[in-house]
PDB file of N, CA and C in Angstrom:
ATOM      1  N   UNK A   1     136.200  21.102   2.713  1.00  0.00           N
ATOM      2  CA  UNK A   1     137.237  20.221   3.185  1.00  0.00           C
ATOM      3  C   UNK A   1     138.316  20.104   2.102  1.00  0.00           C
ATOM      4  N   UNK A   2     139.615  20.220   2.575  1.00  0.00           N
ATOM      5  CA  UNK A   2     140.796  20.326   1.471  1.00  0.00           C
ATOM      6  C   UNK A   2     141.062  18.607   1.406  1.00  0.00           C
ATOM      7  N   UNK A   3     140.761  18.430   0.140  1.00  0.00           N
ATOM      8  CA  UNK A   3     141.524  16.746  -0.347  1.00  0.00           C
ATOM      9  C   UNK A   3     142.370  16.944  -0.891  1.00  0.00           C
ATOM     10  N   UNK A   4     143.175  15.580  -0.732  1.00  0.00           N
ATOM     11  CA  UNK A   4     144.562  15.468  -1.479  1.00  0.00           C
ATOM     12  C   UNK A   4     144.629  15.718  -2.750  1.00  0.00           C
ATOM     13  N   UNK A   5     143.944  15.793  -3.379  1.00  0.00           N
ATOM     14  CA  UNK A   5     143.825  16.217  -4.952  1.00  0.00           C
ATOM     15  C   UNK A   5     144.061  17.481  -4.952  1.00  0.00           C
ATOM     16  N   UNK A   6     143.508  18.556  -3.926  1.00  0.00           N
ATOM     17  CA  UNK A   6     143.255  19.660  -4.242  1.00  0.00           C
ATOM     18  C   UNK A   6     144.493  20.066  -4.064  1.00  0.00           C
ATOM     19  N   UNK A   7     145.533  20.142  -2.858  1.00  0.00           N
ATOM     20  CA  UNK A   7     146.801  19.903  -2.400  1.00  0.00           C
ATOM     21  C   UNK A   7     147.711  19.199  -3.942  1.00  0.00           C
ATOM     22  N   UNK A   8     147.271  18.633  -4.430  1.00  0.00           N
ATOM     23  CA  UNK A   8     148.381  18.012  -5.249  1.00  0.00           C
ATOM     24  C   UNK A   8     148.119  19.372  -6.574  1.00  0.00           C
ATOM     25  N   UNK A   9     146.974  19.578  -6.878  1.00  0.00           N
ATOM     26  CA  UNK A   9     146.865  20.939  -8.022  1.00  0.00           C
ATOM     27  C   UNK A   9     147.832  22.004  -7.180  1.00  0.00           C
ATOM     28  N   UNK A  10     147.725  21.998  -6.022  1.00  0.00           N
ATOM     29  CA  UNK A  10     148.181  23.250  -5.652  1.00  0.00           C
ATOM     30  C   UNK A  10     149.529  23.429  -5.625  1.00  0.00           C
ATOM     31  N   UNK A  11     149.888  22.221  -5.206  1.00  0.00           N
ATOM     32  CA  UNK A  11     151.436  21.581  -5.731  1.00  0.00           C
ATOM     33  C   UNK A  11     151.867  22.112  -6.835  1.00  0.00           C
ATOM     34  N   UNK A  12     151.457  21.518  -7.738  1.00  0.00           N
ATOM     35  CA  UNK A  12     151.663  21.283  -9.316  1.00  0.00           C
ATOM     36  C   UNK A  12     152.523  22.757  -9.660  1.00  0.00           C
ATOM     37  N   UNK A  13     150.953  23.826  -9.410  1.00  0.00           N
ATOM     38  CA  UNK A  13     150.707  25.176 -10.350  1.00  0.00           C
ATOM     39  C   UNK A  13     151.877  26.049  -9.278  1.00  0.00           C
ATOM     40  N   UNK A  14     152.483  25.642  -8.057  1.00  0.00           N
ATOM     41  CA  UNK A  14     153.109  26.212  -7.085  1.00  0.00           C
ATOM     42  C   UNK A  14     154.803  25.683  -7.643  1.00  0.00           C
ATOM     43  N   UNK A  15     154.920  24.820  -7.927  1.00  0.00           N
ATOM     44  CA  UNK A  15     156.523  24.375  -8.615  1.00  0.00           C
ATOM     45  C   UNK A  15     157.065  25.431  -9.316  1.00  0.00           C
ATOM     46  N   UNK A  16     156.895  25.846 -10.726  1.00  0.00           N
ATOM     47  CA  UNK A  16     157.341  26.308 -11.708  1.00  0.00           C
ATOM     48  C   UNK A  16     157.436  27.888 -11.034  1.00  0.00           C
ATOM     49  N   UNK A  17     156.299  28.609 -10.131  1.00  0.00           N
ATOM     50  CA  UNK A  17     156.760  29.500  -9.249  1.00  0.00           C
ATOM     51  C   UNK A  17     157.499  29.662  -8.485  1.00  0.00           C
ATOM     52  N   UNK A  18     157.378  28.751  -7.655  1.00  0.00           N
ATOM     53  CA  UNK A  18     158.599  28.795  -7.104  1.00  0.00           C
ATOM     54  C   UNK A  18     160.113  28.719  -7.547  1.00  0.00           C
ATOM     55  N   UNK A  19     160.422  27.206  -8.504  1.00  0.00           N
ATOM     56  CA  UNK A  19     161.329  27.283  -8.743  1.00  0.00           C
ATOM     57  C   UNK A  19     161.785  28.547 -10.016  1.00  0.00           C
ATOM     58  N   UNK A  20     161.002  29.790 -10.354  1.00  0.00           N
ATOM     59  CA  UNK A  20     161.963  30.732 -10.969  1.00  0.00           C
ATOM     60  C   UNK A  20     161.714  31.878 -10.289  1.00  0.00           C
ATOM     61  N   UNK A  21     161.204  31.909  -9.102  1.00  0.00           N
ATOM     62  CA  UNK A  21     161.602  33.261  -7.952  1.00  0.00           C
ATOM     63  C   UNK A  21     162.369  33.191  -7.253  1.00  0.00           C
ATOM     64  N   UNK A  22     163.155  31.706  -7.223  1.00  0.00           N
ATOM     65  CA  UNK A  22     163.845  31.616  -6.620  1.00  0.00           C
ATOM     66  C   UNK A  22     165.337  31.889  -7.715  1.00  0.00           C
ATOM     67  N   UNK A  23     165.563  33.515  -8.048  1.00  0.00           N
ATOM     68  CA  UNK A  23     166.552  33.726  -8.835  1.00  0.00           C
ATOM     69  C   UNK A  23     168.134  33.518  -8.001  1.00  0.00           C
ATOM     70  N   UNK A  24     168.251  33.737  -6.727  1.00  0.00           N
ATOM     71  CA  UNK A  24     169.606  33.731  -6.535  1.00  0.00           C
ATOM     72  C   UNK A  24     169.873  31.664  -6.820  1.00  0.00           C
ATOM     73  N   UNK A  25     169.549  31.084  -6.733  1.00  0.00           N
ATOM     74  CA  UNK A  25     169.467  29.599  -7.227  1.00  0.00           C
ATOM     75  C   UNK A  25     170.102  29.349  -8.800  1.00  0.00           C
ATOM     76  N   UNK A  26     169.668  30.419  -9.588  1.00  0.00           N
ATOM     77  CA  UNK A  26     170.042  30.190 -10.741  1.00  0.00           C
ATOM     78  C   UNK A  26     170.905  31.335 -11.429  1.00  0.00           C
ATOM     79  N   UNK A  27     171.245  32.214 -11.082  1.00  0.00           N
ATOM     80  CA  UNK A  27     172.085  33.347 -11.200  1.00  0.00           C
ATOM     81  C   UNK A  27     173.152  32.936 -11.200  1.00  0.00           C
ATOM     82  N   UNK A  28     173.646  32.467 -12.182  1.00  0.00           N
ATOM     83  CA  UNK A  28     174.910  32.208 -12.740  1.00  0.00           C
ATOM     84  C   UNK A  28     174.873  32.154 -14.362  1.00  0.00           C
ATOM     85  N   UNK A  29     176.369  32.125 -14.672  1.00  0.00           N
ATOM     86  CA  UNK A  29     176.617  32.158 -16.425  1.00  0.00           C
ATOM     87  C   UNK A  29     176.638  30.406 -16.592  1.00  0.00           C
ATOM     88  N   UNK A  30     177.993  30.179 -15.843  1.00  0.00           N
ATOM     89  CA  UNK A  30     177.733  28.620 -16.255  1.00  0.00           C
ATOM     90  C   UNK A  30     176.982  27.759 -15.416  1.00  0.00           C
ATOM     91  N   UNK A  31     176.669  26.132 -15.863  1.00  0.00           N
ATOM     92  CA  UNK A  31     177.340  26.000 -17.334  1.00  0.00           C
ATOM     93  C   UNK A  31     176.632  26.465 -18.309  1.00  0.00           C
ATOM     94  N   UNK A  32     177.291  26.763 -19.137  1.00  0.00           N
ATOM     95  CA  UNK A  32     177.030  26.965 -20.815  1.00  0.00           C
ATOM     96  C   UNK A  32     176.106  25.714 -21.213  1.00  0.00           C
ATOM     97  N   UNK A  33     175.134  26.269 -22.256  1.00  0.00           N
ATOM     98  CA  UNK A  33     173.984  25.153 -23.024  1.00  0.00           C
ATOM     99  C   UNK A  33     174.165  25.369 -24.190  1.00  0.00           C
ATOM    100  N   UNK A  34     175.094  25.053 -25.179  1.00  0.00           N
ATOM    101  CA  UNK A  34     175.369  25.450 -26.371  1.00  0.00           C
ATOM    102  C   UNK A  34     175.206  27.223 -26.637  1.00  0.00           C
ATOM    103  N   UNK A  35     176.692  27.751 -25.945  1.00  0.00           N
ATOM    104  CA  UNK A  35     176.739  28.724 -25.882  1.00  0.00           C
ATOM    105  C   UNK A  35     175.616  30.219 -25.093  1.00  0.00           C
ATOM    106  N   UNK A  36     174.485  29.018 -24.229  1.00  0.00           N
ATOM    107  CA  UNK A  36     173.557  30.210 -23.988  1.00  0.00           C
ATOM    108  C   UNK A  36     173.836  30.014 -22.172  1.00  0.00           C
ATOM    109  N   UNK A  37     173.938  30.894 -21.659  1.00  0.00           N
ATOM    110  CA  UNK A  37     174.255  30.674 -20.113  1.00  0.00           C
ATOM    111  C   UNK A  37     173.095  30.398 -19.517  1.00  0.00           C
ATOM    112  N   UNK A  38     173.768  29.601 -17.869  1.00  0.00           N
ATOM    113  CA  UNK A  38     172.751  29.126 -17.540  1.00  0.00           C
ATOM    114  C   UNK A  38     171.672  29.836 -17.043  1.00  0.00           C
ATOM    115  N   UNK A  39     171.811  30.786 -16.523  1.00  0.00           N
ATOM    116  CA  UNK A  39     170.270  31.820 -16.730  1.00  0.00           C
ATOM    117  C   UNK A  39     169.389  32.084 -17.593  1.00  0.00           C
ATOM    118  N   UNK A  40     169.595  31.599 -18.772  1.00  0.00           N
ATOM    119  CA  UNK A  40     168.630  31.565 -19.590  1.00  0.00           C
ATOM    120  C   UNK A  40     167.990  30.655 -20.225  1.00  0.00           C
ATOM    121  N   UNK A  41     168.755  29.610 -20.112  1.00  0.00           N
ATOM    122  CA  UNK A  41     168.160  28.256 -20.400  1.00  0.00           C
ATOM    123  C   UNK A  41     167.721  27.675 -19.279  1.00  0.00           C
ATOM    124  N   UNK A  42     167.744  28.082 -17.768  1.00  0.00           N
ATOM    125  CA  UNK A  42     166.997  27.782 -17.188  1.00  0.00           C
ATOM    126  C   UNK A  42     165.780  27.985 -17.062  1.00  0.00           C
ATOM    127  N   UNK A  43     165.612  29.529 -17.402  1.00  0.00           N
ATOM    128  CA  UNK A  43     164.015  29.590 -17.768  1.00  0.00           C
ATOM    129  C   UNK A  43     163.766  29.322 -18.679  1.00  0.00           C
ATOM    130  N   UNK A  44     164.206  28.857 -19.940  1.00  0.00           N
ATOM    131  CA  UNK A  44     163.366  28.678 -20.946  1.00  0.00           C
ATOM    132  C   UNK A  44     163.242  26.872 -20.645  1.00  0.00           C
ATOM    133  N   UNK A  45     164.120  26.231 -20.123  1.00  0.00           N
ATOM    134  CA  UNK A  45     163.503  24.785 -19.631  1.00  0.00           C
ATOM    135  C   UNK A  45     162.560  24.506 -18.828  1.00  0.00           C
ATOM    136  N   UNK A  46     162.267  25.904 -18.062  1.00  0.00           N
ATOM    137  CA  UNK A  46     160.574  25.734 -17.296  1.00  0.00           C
ATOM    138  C   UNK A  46     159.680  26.024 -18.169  1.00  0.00           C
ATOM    139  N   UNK A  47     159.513  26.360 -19.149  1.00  0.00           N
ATOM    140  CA  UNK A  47     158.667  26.958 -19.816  1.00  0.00           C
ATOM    141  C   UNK A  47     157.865  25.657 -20.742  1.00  0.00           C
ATOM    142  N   UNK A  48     158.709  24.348 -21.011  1.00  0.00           N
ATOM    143  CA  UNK A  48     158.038  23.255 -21.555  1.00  0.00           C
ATOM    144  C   UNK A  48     157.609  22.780 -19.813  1.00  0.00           C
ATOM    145  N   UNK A  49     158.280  22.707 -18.551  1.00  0.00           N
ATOM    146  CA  UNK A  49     157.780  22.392 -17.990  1.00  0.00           C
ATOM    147  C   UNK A  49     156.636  22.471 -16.934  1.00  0.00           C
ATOM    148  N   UNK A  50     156.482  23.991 -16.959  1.00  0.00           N
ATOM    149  CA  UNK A  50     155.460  24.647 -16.523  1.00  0.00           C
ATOM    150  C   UNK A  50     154.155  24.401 -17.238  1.00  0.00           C
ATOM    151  N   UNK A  51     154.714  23.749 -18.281  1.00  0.00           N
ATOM    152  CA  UNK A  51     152.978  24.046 -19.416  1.00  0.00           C
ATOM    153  C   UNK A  51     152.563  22.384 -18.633  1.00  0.00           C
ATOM    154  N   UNK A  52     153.471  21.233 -19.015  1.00  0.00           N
ATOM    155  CA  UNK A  52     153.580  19.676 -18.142  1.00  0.00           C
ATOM    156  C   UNK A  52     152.404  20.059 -17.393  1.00  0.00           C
ATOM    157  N   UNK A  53     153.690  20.703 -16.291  1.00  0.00           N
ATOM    158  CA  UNK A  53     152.186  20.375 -14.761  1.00  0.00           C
ATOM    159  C   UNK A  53     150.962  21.484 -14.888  1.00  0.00           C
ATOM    160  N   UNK A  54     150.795  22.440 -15.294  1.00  0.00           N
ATOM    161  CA  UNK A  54     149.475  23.038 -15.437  1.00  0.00           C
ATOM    162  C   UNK A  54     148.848  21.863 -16.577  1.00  0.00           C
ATOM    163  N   UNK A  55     149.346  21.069 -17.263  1.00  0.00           N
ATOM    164  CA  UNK A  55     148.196  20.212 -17.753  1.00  0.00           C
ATOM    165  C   UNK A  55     147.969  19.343 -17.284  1.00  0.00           C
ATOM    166  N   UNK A  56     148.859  18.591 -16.403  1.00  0.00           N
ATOM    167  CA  UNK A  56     148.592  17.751 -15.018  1.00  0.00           C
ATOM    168  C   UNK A  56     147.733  17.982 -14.391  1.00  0.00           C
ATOM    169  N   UNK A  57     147.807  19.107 -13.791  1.00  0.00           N
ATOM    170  CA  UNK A  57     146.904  19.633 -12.574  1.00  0.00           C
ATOM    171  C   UNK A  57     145.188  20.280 -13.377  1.00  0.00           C
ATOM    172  N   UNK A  58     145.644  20.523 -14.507  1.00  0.00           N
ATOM    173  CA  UNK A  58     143.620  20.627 -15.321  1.00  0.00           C
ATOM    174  C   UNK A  58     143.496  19.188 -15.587  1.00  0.00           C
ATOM    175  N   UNK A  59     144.061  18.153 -15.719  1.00  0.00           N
ATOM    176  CA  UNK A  59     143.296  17.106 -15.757  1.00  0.00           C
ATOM    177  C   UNK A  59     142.896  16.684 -14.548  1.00  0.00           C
ATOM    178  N   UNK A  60     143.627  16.879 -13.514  1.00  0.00           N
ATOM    179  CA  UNK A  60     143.219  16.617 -12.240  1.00  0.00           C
ATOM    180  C   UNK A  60     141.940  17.051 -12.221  1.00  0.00           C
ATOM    181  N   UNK A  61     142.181  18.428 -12.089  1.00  0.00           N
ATOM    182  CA  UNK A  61     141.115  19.349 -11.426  1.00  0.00           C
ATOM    183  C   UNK A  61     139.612  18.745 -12.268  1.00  0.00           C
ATOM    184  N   UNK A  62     140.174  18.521 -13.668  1.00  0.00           N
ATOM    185  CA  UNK A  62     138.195  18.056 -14.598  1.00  0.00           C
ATOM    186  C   UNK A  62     138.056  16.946 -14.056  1.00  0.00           C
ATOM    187  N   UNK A  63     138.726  15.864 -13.701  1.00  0.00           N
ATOM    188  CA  UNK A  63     138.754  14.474 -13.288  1.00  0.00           C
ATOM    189  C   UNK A  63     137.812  14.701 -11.499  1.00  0.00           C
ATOM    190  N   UNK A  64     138.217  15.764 -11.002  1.00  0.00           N
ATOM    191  CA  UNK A  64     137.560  16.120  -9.897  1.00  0.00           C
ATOM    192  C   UNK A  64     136.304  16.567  -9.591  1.00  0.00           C
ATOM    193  N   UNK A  65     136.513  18.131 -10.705  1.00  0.00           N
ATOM    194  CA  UNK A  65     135.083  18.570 -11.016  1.00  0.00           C
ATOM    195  C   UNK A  65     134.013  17.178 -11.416  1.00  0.00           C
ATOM    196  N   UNK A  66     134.321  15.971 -12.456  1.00  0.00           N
ATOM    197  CA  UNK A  66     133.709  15.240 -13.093  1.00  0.00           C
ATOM    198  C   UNK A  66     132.438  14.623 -11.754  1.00  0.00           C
ATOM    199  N   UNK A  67     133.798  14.127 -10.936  1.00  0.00           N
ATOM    200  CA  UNK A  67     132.959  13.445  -9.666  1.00  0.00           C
ATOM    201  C   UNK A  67     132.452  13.740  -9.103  1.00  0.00           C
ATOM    202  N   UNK A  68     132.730  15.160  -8.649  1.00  0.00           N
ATOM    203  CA  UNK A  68     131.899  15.932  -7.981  1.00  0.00           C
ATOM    204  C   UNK A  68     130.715  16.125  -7.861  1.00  0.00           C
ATOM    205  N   UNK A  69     130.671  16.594  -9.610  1.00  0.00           N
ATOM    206  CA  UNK A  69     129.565  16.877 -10.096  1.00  0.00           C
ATOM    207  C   UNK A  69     128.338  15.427 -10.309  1.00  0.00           C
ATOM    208  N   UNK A  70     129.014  14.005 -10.235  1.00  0.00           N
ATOM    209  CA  UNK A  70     129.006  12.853 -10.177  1.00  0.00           C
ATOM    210  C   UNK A  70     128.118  12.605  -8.603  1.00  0.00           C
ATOM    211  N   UNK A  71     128.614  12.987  -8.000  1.00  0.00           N
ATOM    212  CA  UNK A  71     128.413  12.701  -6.564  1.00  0.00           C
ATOM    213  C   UNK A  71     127.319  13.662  -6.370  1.00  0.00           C
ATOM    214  N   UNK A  72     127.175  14.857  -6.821  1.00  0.00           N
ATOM    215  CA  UNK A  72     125.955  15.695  -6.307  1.00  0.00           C
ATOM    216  C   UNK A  72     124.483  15.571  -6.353  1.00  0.00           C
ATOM    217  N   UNK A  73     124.746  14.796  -8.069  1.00  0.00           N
ATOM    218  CA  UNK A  73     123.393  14.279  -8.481  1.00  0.00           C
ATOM    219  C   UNK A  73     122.793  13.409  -7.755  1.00  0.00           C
ATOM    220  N   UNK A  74     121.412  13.862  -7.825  1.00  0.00           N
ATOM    221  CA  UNK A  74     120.545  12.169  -7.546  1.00  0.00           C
ATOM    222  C   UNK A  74     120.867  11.136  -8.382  1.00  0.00           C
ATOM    223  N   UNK A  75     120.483  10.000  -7.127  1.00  0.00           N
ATOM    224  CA  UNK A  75     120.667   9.266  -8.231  1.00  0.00           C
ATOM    225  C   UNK A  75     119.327   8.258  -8.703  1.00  0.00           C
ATOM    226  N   UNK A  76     119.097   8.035 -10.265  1.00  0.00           N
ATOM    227  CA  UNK A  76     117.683   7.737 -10.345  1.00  0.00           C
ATOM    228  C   UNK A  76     116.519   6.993  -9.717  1.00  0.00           C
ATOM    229  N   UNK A  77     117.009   5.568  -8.397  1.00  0.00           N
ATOM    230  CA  UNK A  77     116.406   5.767  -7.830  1.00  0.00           C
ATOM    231  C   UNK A  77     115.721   6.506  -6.444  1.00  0.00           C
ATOM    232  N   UNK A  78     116.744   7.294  -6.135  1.00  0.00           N
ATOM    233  CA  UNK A  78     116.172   8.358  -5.182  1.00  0.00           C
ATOM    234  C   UNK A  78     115.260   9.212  -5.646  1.00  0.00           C
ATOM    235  N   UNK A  79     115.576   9.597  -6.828  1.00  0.00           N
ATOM    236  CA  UNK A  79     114.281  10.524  -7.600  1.00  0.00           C
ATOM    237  C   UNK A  79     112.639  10.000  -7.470  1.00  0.00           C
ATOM    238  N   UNK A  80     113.078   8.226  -8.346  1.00  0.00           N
ATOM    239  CA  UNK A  80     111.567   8.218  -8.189  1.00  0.00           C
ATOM    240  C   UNK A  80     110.839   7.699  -6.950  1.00  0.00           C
ATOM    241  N   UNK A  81     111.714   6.989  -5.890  1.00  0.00           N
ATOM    242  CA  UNK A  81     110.959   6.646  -4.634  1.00  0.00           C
ATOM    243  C   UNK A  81     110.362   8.127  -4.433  1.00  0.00           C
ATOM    244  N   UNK A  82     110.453   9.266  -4.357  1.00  0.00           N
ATOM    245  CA  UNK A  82     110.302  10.500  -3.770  1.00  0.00           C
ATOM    246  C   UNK A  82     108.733  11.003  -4.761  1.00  0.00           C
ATOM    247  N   UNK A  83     108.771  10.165  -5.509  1.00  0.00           N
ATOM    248  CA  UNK A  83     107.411  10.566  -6.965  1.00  0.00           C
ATOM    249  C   UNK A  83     106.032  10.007  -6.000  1.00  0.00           C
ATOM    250  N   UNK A  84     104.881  10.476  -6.058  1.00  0.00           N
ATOM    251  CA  UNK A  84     103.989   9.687  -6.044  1.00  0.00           C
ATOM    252  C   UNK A  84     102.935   9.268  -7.605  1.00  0.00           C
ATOM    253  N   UNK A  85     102.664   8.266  -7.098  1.00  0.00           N
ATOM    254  CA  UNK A  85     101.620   7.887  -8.399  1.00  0.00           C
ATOM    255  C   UNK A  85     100.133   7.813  -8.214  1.00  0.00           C
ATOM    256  N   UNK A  86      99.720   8.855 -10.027  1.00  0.00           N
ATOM    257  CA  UNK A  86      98.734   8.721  -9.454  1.00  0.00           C
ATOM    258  C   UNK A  86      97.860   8.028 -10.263  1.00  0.00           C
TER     259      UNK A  86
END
């Protein structure tokens, strides 16, 4: 079953792709960024922000795995009702 969490990682790691395949969007000279055009400082301004949400989306994702893995376990008293004594 897809949860909103999983949708929101998928989000995340899907932004920074998208927004630099999408080259006719940024294919231009100006404006100027202290002399560097804007094609190139546009990608290099995804590049702090691409790292952002991929660390967004791994904290998500361990915060998820955590519960998961949280939720799978028994929990101690289900274990021992299930014991007999002898």
């Amino acid at each position: 079953m897809v949860k909103a969490v999983d949708v929101t990682i998928a989000v995340l790691l899907l932004i920074p792709l998208v927004a630099l395949l999408a080259i006719p969007t940024y294919n231009m000279i100006n404006p100027n960024l202290g002399g560097i055009s804007f094609f190139y400082w546009y990608q290099l301004l995804w590049m702090p922000l691409g790292a952002l949400l991929y660390y967004i989306a791994a904290v998500l994702w361990e915060k998820k795995d955590k519960e998961e893995k949280k939720a799978a376990r028994p929990s101690r008293t289900s274990r021992s009702r299930g014991k007999r004594r002898r």
